[in-house]
N, C-alpha and C. Protein backbone atom coordinates (compact mmCIF):
# COMPACT_ATOMS: atom_id res chain seq x y z
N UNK A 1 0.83 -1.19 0.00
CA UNK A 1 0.00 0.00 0.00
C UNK A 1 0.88 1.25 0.00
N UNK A 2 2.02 1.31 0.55
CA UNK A 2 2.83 2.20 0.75
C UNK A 2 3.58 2.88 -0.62
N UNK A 3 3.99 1.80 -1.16
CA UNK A 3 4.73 1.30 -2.46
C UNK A 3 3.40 2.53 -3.62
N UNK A 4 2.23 1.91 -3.27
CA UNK A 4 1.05 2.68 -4.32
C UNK A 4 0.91 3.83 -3.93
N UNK A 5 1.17 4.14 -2.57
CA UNK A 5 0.74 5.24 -2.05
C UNK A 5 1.82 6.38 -2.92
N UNK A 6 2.77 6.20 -3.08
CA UNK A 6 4.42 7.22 -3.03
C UNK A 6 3.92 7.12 -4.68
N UNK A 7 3.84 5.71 -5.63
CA UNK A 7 3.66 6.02 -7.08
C UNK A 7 2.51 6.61 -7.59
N UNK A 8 1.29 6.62 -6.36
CA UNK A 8 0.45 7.91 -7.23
C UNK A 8 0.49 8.92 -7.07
N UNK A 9 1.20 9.31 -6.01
CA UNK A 9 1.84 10.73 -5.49
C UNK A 9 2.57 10.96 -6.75
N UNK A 10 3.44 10.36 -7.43
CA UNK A 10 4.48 10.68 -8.65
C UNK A 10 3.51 10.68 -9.86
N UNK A 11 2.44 9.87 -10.05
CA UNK A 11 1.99 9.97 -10.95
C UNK A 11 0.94 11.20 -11.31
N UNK A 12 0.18 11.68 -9.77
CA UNK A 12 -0.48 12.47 -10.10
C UNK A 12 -0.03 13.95 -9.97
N UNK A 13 1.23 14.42 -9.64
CA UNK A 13 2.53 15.09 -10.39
C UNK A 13 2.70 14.68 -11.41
N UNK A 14 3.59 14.22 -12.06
CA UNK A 14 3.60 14.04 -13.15
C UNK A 14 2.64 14.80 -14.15
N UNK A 15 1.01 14.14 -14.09
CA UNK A 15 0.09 14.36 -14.57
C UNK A 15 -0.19 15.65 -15.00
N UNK A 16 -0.13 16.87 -13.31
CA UNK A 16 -0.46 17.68 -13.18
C UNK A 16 0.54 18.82 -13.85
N UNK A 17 1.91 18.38 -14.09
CA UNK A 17 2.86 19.34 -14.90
C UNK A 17 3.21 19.12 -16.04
N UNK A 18 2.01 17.97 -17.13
CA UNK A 18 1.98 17.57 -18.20
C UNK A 18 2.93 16.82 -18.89
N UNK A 19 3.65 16.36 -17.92
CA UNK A 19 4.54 15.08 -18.32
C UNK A 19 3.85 13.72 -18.74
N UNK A 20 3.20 13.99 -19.66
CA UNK A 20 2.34 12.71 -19.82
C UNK A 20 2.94 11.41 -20.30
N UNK A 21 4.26 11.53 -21.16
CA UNK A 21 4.92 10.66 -21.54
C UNK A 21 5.51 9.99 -20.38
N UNK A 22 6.10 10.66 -18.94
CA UNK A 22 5.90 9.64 -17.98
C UNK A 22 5.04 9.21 -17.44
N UNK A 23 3.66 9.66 -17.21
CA UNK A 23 2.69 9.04 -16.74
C UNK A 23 2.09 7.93 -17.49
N UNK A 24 2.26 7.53 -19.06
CA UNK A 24 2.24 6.62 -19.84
C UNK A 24 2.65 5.50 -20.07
N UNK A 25 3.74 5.86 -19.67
CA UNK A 25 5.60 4.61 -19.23
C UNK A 25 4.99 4.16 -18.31
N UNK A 26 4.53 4.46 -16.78
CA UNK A 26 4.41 3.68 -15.62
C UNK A 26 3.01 3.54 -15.92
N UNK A 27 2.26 4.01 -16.89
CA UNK A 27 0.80 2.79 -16.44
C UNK A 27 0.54 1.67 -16.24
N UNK A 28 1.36 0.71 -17.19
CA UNK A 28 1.20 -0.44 -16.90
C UNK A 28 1.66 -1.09 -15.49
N UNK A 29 2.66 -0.62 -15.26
CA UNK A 29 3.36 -0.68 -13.82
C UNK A 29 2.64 -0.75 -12.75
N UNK A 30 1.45 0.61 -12.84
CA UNK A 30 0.89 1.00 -12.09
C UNK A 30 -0.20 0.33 -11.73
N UNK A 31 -1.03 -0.28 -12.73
CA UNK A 31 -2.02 -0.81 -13.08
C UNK A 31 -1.51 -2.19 -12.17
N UNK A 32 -0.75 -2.87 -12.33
CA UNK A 32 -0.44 -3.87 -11.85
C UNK A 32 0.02 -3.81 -10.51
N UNK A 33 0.36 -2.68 -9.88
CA UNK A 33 0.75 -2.77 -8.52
C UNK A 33 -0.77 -2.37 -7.80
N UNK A 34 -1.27 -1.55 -8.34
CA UNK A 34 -2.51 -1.13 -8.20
C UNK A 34 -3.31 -2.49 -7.55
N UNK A 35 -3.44 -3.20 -8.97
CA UNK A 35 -4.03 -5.01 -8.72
C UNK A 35 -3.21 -5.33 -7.42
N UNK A 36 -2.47 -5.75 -7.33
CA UNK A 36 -1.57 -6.22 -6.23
C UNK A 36 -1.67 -5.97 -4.68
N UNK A 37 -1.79 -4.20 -4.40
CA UNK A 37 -2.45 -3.58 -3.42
C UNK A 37 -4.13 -3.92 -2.95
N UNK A 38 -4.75 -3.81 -3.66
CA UNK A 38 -5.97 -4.10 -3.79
C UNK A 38 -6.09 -5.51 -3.53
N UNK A 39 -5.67 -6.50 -4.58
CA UNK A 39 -5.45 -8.00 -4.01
C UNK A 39 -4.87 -8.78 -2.70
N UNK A 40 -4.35 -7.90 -2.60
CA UNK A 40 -3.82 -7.68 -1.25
C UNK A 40 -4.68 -7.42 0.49
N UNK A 41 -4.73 -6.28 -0.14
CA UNK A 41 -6.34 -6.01 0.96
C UNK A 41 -6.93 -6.93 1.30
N UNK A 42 -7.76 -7.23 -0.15
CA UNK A 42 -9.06 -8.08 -0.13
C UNK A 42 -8.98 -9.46 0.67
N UNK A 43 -7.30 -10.09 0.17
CA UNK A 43 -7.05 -11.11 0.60
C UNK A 43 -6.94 -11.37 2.20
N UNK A 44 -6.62 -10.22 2.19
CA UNK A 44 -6.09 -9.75 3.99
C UNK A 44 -7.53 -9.77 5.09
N UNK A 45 -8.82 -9.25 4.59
CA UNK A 45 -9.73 -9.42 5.28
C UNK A 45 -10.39 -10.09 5.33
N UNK A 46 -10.58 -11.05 4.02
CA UNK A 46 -10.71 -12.31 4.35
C UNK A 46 -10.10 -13.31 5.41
N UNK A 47 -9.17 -13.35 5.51
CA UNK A 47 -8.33 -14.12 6.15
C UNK A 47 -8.43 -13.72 7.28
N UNK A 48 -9.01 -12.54 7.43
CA UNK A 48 -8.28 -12.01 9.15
C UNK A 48 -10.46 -12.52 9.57
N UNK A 49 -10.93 -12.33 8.72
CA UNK A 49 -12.18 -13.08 8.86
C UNK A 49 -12.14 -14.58 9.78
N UNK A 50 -11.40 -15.07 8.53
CA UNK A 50 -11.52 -16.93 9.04
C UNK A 50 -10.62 -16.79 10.03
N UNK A 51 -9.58 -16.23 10.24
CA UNK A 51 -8.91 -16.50 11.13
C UNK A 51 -9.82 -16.41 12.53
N UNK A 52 -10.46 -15.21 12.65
CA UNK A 52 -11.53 -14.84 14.13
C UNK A 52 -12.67 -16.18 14.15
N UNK A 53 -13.25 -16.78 12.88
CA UNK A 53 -14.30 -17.43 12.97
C UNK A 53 -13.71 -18.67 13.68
N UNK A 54 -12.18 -18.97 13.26
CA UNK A 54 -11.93 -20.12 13.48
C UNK A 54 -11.68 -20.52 15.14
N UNK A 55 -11.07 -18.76 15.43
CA UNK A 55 -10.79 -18.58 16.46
C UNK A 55 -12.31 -19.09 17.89
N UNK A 56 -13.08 -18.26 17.08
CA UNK A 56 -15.18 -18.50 17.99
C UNK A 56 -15.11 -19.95 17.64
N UNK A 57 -14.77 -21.08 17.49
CA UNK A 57 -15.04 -22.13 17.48
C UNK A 57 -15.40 -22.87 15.84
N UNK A 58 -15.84 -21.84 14.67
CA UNK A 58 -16.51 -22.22 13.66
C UNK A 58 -14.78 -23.44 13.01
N UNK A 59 -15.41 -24.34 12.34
CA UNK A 59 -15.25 -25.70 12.25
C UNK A 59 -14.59 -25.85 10.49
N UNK A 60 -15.39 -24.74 10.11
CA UNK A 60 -15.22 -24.91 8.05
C UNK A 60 -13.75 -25.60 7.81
N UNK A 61 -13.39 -26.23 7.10
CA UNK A 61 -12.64 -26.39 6.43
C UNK A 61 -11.76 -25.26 5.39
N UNK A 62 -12.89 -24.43 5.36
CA UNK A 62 -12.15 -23.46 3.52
C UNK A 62 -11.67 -22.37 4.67
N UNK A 63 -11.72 -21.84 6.23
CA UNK A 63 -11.41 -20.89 6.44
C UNK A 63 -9.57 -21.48 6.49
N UNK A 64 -9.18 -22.49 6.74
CA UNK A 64 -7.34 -22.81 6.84
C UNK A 64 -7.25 -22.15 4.58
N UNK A 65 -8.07 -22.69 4.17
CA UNK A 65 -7.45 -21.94 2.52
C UNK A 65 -7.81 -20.91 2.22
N UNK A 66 -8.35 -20.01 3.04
CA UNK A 66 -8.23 -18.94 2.66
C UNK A 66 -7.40 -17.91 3.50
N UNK A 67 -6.82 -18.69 4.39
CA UNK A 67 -5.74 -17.96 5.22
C UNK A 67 -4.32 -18.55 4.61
N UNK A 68 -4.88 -19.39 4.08
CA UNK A 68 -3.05 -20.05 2.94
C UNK A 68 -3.38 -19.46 1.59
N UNK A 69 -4.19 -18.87 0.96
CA UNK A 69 -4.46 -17.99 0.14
C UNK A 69 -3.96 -16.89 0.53
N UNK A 70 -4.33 -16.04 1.33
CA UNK A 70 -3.62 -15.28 1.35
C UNK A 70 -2.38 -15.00 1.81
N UNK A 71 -1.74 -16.07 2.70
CA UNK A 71 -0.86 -16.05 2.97
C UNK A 71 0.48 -16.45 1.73
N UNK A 72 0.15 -17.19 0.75
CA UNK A 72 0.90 -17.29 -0.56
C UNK A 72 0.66 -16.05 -1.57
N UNK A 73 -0.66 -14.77 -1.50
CA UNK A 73 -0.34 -14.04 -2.12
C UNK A 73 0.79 -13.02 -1.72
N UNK A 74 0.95 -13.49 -0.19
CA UNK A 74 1.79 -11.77 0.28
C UNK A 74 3.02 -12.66 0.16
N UNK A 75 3.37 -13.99 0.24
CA UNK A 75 4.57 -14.61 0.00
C UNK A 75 5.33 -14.57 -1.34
N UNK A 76 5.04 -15.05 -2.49
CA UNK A 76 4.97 -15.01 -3.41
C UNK A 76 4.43 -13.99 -4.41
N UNK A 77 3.17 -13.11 -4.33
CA UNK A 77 2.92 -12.15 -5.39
C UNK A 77 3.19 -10.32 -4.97
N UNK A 78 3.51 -10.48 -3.41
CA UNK A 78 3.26 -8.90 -2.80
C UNK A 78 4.80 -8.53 -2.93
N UNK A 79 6.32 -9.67 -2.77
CA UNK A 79 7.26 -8.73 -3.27
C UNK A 79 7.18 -8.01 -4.55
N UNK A 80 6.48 -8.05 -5.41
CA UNK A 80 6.79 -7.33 -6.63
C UNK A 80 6.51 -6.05 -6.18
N UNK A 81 5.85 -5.88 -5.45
CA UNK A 81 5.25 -4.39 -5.52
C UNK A 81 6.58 -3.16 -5.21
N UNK A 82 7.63 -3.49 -5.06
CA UNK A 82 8.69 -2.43 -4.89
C UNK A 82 9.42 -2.09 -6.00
N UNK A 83 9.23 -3.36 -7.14
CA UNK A 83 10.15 -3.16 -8.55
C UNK A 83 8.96 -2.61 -9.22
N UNK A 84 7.58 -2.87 -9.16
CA UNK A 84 6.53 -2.22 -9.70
C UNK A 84 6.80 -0.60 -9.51
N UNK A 85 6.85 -0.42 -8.26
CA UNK A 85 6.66 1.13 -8.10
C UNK A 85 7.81 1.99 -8.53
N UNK A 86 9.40 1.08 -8.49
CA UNK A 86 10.68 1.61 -9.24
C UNK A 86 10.35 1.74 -10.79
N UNK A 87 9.51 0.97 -11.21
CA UNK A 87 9.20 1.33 -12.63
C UNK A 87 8.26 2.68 -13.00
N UNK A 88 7.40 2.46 -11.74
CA UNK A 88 6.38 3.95 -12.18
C UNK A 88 7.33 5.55 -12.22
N UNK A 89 7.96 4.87 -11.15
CA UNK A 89 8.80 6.38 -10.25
C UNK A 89 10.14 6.61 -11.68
N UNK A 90 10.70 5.25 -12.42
CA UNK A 90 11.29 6.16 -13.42
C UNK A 90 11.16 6.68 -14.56
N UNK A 91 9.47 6.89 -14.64
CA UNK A 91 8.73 7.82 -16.03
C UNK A 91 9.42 7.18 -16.94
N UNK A 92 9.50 8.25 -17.68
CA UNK A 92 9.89 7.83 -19.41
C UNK A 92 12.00 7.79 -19.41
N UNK A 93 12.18 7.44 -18.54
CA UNK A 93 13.96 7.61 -18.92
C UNK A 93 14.50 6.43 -19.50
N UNK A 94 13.68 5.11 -18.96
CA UNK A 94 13.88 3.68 -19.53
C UNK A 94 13.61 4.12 -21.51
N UNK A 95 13.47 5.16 -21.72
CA UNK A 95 13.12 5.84 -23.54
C UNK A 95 13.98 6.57 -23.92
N UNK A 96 14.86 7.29 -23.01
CA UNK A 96 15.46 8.51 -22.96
C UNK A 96 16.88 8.08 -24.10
N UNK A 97 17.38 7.00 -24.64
CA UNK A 97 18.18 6.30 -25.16
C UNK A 97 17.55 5.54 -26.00
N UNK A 98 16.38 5.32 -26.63
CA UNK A 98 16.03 4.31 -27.26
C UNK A 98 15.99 4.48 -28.57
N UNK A 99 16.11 5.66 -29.04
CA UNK A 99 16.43 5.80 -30.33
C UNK A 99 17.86 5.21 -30.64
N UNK A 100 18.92 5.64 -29.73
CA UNK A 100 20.47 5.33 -30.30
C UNK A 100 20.76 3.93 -30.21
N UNK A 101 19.66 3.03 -29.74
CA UNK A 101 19.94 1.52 -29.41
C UNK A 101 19.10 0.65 -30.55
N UNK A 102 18.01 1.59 -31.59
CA UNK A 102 17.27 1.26 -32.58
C UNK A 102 17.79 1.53 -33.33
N UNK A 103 19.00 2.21 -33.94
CA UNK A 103 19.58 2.81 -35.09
C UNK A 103 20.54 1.69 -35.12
């Protein structure tokens, strides 16, 4: 969340001083850390759900997979979110050379 928090701060700068060609570069970036944050959440209150139900006595079976659900998204899918947001935060410079490497 932190990670999204700082790249829409850059992005909506960016935006606002018409650098649009960096705000273009990190969309996709963004878009995907975006997902990630959000997936994140969602996964998180679920879990913190089953975890309490399991805690009151409730018996389910699916509340242990959805606390290993989310516990494999923040294992496995939530490090990205720091190379995600290094991509938003360096606009268009990953371009800034791309002509002399196409010639």
């Amino acid at each position: 969340v932190d990670a999204l928090d700082r790249a829409t701060a850059y992005e909506q700068k960016a935006l606002g001083e018409g650098r649009t060609l960096d705000v273009l570069t990190g969309s996709t970036s963004y878009l995907r850390l975006f997902g990630l944050a959000q997936g994140g959440a969602a996964l998180a209150q679920i879990a913190l759900a089953a975890a309490a139900d399991r805690a009151a006595g409730d018996k389910d079976p699916a509340h242990e997979a959805r606390i290993a659900l989310c516990r494999f998204f923040a294992e496995a899918l939530l490090p990205a979110a720091p190379g995600l947001e290094q991509m938003v935060l360096s606009g268009a410079s990953c371009l800034a050379k791309a002509d002399a490497a196409l010639v």
